[in-house]
C-alpha atoms as a PDB file:
ATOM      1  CA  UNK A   1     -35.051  21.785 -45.698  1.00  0.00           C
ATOM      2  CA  UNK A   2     -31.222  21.967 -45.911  1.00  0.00           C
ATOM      3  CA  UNK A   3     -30.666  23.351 -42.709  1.00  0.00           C
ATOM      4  CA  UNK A   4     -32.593  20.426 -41.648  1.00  0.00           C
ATOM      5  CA  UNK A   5     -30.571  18.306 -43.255  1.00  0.00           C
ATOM      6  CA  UNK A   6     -27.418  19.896 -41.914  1.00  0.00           C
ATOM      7  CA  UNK A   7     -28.712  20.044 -38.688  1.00  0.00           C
ATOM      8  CA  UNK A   8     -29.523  15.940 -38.777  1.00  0.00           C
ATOM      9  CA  UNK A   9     -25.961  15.355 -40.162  1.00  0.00           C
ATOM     10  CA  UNK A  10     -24.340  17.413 -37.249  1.00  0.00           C
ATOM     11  CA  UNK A  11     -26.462  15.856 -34.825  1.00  0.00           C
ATOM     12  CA  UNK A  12     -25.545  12.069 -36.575  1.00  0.00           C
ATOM     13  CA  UNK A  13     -21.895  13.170 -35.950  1.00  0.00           C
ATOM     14  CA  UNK A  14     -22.214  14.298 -32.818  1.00  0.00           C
ATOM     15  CA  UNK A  15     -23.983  11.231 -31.733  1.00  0.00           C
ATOM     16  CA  UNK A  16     -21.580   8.557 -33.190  1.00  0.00           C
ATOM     17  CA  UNK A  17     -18.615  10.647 -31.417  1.00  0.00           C
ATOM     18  CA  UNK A  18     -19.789   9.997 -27.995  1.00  0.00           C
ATOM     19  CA  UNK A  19     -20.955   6.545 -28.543  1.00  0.00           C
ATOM     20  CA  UNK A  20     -17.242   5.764 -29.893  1.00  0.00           C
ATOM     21  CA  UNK A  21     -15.902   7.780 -26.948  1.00  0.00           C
ATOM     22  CA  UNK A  22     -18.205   5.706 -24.642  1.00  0.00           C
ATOM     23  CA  UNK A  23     -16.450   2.907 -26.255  1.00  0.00           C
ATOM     24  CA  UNK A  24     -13.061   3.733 -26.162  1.00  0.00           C
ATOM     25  CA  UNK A  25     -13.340   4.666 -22.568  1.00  0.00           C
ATOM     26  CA  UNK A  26     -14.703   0.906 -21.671  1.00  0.00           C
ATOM     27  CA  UNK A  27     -11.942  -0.374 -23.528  1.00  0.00           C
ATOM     28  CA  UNK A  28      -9.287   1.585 -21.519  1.00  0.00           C
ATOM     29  CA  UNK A  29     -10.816   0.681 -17.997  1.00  0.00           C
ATOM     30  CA  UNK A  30      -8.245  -1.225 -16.473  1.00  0.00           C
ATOM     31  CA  UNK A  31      -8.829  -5.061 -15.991  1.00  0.00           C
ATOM     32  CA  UNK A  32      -7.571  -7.668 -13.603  1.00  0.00           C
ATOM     33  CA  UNK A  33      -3.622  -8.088 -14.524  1.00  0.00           C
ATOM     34  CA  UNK A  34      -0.589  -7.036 -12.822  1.00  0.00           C
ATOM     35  CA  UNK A  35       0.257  -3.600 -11.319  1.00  0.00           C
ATOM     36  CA  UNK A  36       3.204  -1.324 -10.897  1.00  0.00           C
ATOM     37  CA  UNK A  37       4.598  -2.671  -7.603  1.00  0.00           C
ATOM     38  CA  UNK A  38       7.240  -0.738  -6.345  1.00  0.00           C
ATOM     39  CA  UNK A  39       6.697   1.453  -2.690  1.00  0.00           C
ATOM     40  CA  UNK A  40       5.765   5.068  -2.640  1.00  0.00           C
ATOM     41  CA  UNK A  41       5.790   7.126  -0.107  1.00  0.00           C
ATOM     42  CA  UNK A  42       2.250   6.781   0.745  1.00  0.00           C
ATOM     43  CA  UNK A  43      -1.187   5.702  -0.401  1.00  0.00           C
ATOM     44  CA  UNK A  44      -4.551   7.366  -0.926  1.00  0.00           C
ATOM     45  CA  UNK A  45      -7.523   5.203  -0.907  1.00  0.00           C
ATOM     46  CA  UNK A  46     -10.716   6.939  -2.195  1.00  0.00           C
ATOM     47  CA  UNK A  47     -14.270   6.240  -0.031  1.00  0.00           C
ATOM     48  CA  UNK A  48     -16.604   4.507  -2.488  1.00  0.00           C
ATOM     49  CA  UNK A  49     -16.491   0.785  -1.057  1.00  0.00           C
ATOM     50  CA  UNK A  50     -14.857  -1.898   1.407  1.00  0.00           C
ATOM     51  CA  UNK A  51     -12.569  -2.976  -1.220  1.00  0.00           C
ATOM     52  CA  UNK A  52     -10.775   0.116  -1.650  1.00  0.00           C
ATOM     53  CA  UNK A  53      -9.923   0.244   1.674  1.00  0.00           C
ATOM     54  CA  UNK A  54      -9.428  -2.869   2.039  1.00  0.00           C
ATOM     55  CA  UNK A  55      -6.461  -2.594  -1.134  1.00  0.00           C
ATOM     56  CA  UNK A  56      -4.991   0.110   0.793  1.00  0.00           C
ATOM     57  CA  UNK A  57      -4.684  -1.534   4.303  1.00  0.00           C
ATOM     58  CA  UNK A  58      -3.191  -4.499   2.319  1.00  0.00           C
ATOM     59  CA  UNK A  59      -0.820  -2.579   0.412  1.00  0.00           C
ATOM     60  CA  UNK A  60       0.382  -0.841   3.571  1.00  0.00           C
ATOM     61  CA  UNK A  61       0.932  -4.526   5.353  1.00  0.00           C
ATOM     62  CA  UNK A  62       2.760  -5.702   2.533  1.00  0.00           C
ATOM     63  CA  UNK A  63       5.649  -2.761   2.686  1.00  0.00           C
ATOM     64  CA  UNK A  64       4.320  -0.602   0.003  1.00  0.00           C
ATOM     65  CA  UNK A  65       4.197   2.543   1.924  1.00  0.00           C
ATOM     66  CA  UNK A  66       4.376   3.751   5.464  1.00  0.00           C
ATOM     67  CA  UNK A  67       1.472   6.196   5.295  1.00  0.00           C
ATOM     68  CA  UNK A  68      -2.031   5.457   4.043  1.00  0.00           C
ATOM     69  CA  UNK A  69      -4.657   8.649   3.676  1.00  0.00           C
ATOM     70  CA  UNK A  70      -8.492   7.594   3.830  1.00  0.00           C
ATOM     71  CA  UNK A  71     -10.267  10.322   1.553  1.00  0.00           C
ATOM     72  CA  UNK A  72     -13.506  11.600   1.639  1.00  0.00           C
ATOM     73  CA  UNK A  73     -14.689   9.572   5.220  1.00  0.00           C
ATOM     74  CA  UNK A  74     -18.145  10.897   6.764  1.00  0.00           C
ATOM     75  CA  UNK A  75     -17.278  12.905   9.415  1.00  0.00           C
ATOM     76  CA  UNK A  76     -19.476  10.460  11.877  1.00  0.00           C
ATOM     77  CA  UNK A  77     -16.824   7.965  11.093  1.00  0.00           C
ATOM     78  CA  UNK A  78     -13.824   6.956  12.918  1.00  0.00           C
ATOM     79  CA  UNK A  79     -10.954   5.094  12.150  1.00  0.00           C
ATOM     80  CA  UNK A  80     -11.699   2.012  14.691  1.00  0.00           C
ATOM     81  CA  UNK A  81     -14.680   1.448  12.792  1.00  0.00           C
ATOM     82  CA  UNK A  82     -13.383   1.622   9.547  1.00  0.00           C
ATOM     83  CA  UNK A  83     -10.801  -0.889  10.170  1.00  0.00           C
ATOM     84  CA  UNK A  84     -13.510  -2.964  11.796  1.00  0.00           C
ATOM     85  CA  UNK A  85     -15.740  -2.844   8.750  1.00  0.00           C
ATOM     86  CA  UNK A  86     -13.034  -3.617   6.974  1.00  0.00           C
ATOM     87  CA  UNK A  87     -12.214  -6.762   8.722  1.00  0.00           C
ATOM     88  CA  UNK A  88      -8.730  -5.159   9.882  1.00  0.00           C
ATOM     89  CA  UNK A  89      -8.290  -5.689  13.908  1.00  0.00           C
ATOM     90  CA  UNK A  90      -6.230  -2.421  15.320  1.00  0.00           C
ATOM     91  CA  UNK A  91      -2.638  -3.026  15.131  1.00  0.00           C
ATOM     92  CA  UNK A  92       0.666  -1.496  13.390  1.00  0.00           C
ATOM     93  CA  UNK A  93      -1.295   0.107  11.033  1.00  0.00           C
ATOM     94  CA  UNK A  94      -3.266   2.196  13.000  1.00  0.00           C
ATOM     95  CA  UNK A  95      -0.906   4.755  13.424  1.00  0.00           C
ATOM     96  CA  UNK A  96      -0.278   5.424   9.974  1.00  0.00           C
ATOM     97  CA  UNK A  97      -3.595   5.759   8.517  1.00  0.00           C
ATOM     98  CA  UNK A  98      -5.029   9.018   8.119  1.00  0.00           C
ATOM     99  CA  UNK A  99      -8.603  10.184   7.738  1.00  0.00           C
ATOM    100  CA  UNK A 100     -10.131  12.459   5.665  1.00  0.00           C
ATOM    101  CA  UNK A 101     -13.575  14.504   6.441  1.00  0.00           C
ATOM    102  CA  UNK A 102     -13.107  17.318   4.217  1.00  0.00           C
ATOM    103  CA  UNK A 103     -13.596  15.489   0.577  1.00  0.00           C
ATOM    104  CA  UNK A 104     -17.104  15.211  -1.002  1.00  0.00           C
ATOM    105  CA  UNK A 105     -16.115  14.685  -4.254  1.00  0.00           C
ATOM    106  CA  UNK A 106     -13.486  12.765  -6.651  1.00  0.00           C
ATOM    107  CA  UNK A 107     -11.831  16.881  -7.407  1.00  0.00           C
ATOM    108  CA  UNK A 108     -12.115  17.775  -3.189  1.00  0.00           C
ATOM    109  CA  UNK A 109     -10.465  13.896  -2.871  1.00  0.00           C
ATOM    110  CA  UNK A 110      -7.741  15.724  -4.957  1.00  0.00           C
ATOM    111  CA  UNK A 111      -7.408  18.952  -2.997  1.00  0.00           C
ATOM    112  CA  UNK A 112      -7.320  16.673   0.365  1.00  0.00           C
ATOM    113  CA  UNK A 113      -4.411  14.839  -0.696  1.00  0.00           C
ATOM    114  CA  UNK A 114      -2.389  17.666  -2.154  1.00  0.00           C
ATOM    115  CA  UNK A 115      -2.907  18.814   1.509  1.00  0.00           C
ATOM    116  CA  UNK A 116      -1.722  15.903   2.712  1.00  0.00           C
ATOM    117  CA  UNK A 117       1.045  15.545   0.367  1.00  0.00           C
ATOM    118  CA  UNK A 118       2.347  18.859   1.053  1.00  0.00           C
ATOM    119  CA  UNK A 119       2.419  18.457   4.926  1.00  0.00           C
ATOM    120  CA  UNK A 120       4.175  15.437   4.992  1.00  0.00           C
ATOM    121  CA  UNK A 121       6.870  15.926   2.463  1.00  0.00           C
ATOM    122  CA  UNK A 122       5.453  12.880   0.293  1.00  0.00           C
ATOM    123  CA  UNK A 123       7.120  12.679  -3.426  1.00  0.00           C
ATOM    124  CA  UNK A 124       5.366   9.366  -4.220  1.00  0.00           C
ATOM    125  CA  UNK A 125       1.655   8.372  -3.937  1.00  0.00           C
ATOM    126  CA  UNK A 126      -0.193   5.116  -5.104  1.00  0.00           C
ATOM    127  CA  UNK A 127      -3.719   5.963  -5.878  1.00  0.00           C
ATOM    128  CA  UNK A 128      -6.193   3.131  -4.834  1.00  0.00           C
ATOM    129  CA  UNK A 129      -9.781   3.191  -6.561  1.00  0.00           C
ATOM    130  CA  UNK A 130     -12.146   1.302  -8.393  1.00  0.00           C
ATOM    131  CA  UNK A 131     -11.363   0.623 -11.813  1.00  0.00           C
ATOM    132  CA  UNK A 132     -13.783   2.738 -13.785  1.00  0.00           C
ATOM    133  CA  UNK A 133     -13.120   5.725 -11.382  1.00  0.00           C
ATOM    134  CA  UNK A 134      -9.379   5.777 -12.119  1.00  0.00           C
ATOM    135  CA  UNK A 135      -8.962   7.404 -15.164  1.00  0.00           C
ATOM    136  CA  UNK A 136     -10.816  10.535 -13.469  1.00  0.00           C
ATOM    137  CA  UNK A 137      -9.468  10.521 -10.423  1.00  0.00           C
ATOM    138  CA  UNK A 138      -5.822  10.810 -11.787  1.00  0.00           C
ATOM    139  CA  UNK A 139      -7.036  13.030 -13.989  1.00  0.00           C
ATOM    140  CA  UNK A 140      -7.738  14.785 -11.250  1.00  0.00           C
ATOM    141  CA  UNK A 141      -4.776  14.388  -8.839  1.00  0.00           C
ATOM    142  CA  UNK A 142      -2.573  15.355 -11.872  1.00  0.00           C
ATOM    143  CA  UNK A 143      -4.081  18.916 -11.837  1.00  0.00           C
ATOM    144  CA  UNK A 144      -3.722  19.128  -8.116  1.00  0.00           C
ATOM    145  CA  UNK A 145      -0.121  17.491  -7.948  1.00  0.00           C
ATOM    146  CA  UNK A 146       1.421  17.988 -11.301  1.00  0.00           C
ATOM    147  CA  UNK A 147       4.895  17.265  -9.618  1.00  0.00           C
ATOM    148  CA  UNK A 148       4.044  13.887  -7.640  1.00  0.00           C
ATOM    149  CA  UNK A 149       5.180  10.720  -9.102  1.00  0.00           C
ATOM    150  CA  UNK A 150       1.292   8.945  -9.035  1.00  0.00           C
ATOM    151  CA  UNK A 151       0.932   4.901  -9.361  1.00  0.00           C
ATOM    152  CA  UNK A 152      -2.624   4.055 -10.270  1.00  0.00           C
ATOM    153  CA  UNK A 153      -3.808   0.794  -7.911  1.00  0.00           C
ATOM    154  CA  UNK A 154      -7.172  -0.169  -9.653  1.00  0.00           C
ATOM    155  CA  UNK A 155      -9.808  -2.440  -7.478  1.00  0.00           C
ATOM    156  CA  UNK A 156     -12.340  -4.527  -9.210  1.00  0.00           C
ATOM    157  CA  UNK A 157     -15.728  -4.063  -7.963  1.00  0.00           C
ATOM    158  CA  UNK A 158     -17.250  -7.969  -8.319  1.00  0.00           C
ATOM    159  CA  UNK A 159     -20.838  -6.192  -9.680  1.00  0.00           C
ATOM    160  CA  UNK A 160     -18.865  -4.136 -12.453  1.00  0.00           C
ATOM    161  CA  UNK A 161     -19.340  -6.305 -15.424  1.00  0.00           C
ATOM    162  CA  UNK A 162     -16.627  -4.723 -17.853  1.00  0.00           C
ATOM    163  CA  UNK A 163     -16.637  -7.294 -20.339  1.00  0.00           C
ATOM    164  CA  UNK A 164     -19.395  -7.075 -22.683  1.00  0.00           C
ATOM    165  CA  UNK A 165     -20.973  -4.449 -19.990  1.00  0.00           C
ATOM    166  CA  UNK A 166     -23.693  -2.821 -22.889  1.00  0.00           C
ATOM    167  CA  UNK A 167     -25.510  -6.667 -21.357  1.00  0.00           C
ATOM    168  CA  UNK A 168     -25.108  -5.558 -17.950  1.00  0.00           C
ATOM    169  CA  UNK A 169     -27.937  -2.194 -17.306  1.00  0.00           C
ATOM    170  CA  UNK A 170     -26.640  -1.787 -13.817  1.00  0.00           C
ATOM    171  CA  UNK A 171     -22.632  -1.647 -15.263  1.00  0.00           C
ATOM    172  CA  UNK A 172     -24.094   0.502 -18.272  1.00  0.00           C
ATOM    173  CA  UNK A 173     -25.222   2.823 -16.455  1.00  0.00           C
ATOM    174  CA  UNK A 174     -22.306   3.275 -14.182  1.00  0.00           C
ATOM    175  CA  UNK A 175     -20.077   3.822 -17.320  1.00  0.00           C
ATOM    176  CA  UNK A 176     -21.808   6.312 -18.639  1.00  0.00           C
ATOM    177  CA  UNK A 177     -22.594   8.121 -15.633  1.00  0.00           C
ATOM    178  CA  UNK A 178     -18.971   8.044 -14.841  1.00  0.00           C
ATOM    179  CA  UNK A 179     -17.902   8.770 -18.632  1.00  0.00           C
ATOM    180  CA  UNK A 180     -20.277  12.095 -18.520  1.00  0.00           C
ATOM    181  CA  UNK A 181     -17.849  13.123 -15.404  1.00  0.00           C
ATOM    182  CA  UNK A 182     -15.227  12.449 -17.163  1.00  0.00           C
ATOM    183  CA  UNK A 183     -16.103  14.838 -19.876  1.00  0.00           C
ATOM    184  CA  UNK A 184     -17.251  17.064 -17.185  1.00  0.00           C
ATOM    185  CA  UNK A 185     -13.771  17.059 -15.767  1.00  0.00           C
ATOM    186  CA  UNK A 186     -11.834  17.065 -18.661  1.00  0.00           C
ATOM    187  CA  UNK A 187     -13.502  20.188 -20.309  1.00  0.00           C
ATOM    188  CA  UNK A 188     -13.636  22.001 -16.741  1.00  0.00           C
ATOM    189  CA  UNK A 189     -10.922  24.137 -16.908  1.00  0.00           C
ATOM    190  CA  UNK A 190     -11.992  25.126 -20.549  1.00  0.00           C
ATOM    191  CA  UNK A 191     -15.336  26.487 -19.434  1.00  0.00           C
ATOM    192  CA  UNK A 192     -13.500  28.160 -16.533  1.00  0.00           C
ATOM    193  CA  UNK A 193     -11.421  29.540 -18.903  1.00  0.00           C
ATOM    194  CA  UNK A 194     -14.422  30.985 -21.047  1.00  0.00           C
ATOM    195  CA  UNK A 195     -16.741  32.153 -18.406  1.00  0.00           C
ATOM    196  CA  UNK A 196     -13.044  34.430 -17.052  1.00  0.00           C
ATOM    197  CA  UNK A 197     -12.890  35.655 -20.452  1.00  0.00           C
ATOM    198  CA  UNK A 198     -16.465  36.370 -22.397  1.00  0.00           C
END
């Protein structure tokens, strides 16, 4: 009976941890406000949506940067139709933007821009993605780029409902499906660590 009972308190702990780290990663999730706005040397936009790209190509016509990398673009894709779909008509910016076929996921997005960053001599980088992906994805580019002087660009999806999301089942279950990555992430090179030394 005790070891039941212990078992039901760990389990009561355990539980109320990751519901208040659920929590406390909503509340960090960037919302609409302003942004660091100087120029960097270049900008990454991650594939996941028009808007991304869209915050990228925007950036680039306002000065920001004078390369843009697309990351993680099917490989069936090409840049005319990228700019098309994102209402962008082929112009000045076309020979700066870059694309990517070699990402498939937000870690490989990280590996293709160290790449990048490496080739081109880039000391600067503004990182555009939606807002709940940001936190992991410069978690990410961190460990790839410790040295790179990163500016997180957040873009706010209009069907991500971050206030009061728990109301929202679609945004709720976005969150948590991107907070279990998170974790995933963010104890990675633990396990790593563990399974090189049992």
């Amino acid at each position: 009976m005790a070891a039941l009972l212990r078992l039901g308190a760990a389990a009561a702990v355990l539980g109320l941890l990751y519901l208040g780290g659920l929590v406390w990663f909503a509340a960090t999730i960037p919302r609409e406000g302003p942004v660091d706005a100087r120029a960097t040397d270049a900008i990454v936009v991650l594939t996941g949506g028009q808007l991304r790209l869209r915050e990228g190509l925007r950036l680039m016509a306002e000065g920001k940067a004078k390369k843009l990398l697309v990351s993680g673009v099917n490989r069936n894709v090409e840049l005319q139709e990228l700019l098309r779909v994102a209402r962008q008509g082929p112009g000045a910016l076309e020979c700066c933007v870059e694309l990517g076929y070699d990402a498939d996921s937000t870690q490989g997005n990280a590996r293709e821009a160290a790449a990048f960053v490496a080739r081109e001599k880039i000391a600067s980088l503004r990182l555009v993605t939606a807002n709940y992906h940001l936190r992991r994805a410069t978690l990410e580019f961190r460990r790839a780029m410790p040295d790179i002087d990163l500016v997180a660009q957040p873009v706010y999806p209009e069907n991500f409902h971050i206030d009061e999301w728990w109301r929202w089942p679609g945004t709720y279950a976005l969150l948590q499906a991107e907070y279990h990555k998170y974790l995933g992430a963010l104890l990675r090179p633990y396990l790593a660590f563990a399974d090189a030394n049992p």
